[in-house]
Structure formats: C-alpha cells, structure tokens
Protein backbone atom coordinates (compact mmCIF):
# COMPACT_ATOMS: atom_id res chain seq x y z
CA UNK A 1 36.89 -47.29 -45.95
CA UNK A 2 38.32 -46.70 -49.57
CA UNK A 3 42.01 -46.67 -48.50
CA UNK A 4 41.28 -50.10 -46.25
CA UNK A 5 39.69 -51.79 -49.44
CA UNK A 6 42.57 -50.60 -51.67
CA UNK A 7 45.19 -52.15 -49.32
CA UNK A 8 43.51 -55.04 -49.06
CA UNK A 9 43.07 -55.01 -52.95
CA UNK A 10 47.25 -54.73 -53.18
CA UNK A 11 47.74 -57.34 -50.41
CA UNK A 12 45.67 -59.55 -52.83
CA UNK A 13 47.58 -59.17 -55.77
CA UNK A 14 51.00 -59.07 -54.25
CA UNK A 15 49.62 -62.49 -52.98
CA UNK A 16 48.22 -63.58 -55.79
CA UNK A 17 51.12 -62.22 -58.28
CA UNK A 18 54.47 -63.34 -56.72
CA UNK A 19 53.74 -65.72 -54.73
CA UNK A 20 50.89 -67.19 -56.76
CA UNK A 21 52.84 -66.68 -59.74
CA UNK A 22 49.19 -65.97 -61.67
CA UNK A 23 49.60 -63.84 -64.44
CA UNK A 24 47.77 -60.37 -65.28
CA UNK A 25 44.86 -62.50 -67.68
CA UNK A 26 44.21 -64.70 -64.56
CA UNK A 27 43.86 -61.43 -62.07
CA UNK A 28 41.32 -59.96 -64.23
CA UNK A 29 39.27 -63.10 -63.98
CA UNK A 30 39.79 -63.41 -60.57
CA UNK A 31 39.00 -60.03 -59.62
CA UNK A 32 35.71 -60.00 -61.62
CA UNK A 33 34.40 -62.79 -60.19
CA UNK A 34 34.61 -61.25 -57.27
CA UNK A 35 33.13 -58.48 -58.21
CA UNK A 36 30.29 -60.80 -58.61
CA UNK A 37 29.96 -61.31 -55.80
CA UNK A 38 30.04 -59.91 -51.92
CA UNK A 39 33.26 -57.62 -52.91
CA UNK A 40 31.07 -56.20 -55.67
CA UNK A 41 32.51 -52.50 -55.66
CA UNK A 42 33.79 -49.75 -57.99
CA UNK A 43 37.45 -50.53 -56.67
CA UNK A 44 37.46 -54.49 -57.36
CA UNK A 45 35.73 -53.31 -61.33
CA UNK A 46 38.31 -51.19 -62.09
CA UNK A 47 40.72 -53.25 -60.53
CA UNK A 48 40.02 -56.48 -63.18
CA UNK A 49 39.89 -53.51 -66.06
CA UNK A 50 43.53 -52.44 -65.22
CA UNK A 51 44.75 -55.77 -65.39
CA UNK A 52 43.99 -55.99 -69.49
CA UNK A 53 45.06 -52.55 -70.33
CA UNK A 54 48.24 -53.33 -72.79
CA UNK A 55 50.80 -50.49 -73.05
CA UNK A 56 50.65 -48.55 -76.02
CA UNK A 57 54.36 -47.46 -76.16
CA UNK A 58 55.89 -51.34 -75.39
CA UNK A 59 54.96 -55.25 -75.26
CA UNK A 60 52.95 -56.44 -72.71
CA UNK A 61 50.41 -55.01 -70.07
CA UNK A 62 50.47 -51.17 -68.53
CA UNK A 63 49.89 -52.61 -64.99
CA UNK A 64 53.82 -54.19 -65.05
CA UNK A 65 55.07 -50.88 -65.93
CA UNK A 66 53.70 -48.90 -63.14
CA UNK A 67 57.29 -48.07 -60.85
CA UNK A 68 56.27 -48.81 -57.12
CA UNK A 69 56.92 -45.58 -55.67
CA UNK A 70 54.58 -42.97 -54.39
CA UNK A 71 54.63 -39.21 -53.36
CA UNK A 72 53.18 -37.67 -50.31
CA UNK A 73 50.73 -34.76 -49.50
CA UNK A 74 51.77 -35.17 -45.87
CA UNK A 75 47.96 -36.09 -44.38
CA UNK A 76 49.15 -39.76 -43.25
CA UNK A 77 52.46 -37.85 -41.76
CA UNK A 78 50.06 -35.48 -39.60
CA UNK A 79 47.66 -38.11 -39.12
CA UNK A 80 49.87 -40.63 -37.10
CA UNK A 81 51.91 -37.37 -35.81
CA UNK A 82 48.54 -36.20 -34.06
CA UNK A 83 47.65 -40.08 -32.90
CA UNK A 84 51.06 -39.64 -31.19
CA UNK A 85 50.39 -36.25 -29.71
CA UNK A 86 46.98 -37.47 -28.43
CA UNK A 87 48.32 -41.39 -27.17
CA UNK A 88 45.50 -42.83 -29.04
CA UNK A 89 45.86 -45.70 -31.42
CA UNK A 90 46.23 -45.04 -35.26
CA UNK A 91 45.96 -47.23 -38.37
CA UNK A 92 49.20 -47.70 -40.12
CA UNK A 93 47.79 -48.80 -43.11
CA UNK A 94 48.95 -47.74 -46.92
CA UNK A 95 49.31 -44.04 -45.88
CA UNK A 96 52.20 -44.79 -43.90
CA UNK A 97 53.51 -47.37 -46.06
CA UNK A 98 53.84 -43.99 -48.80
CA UNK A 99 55.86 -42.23 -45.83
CA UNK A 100 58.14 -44.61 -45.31
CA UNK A 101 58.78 -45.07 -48.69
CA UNK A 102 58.92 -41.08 -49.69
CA UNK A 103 61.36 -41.15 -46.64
CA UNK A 104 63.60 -43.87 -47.73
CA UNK A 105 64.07 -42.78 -51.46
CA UNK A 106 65.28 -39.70 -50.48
C-alpha cells in the first residue's frame, strides 16, 4: 500500500508543480490540509514537512535540489520478471518506473 500512496503522492505534485505552476510554500499547505483530512497519513505529514526544508549549502528549498534519478535493488525487476513467468497480471507502478530509468541512464 505504501509504494501505491507514494506514487500517487508524486503524481500529485508533478500535477500540482508543473503544470499547476504552485510553488513549494503552496504544496506544504496543500498537503497538510490534507493531512487533515481523509489522506491523514505519515506519508502526506512528511510530505508538507519536506516541502519547507531550505538547503543549507544554497538559496532556496532542499526539495528542488533532489536529482530525479533512482537506483535499483532489483525486487521490481524480479517482481514483473516472475508476473511474466507465471502470465498473471502485475502492477507497473513506481518500481518499474526506477527500472526503466536505472536502464536508460546507463
């Protein structure tokens, strides 16, 4: 359930960022008034909290310097290798989305 509400937590702010154009001040005060609500969890908290962090080393907020690229244990690989294997259906949710882009940066 965790890695369904944390891509659904980074389709929100990809919305809500780029083509909302809202900036990091207005995500935190989105994102804790909805943890006020129904989507109360420890992922949407945290979530609002990252959005004020400010970077120590440079101007502006931490969140903006995070580089959008991820490594890979392999457990999504074998996952969706075994779903093959087995012809059964598998999620391609963020997991995969870290494959494919382990695969194409190298």
């Amino acid at each position: 359930i965790e890695y369904g509400d944390m891509q659904l937590i980074s389709e929100a702010y990809d919305v809500l960022k780029h083509v909302g154009g809202l900036s990091n001040e207005e995500l935190a005060a989105i994102f804790e008034v909805w943890n006020r609500g129904e989507l109360e969890s420890f992922l949407i908290e945290i979530t609002a909290d990252i959005f004020k962090v400010k970077d120590e080393l440079g101007e502006g907020e931490l969140v903006d310097k995070i580089l959008d690229k991820t490594g890979m244990k392999g457990t999504g690989k074998w996952t969706v290798q075994q779903a093959a294997e087995l012809s059964v259906a598998a999620s391609l949710d963020c997991r995969y989305c870290r494959i494919l882009n382990f695969v194409n940066s190298n």
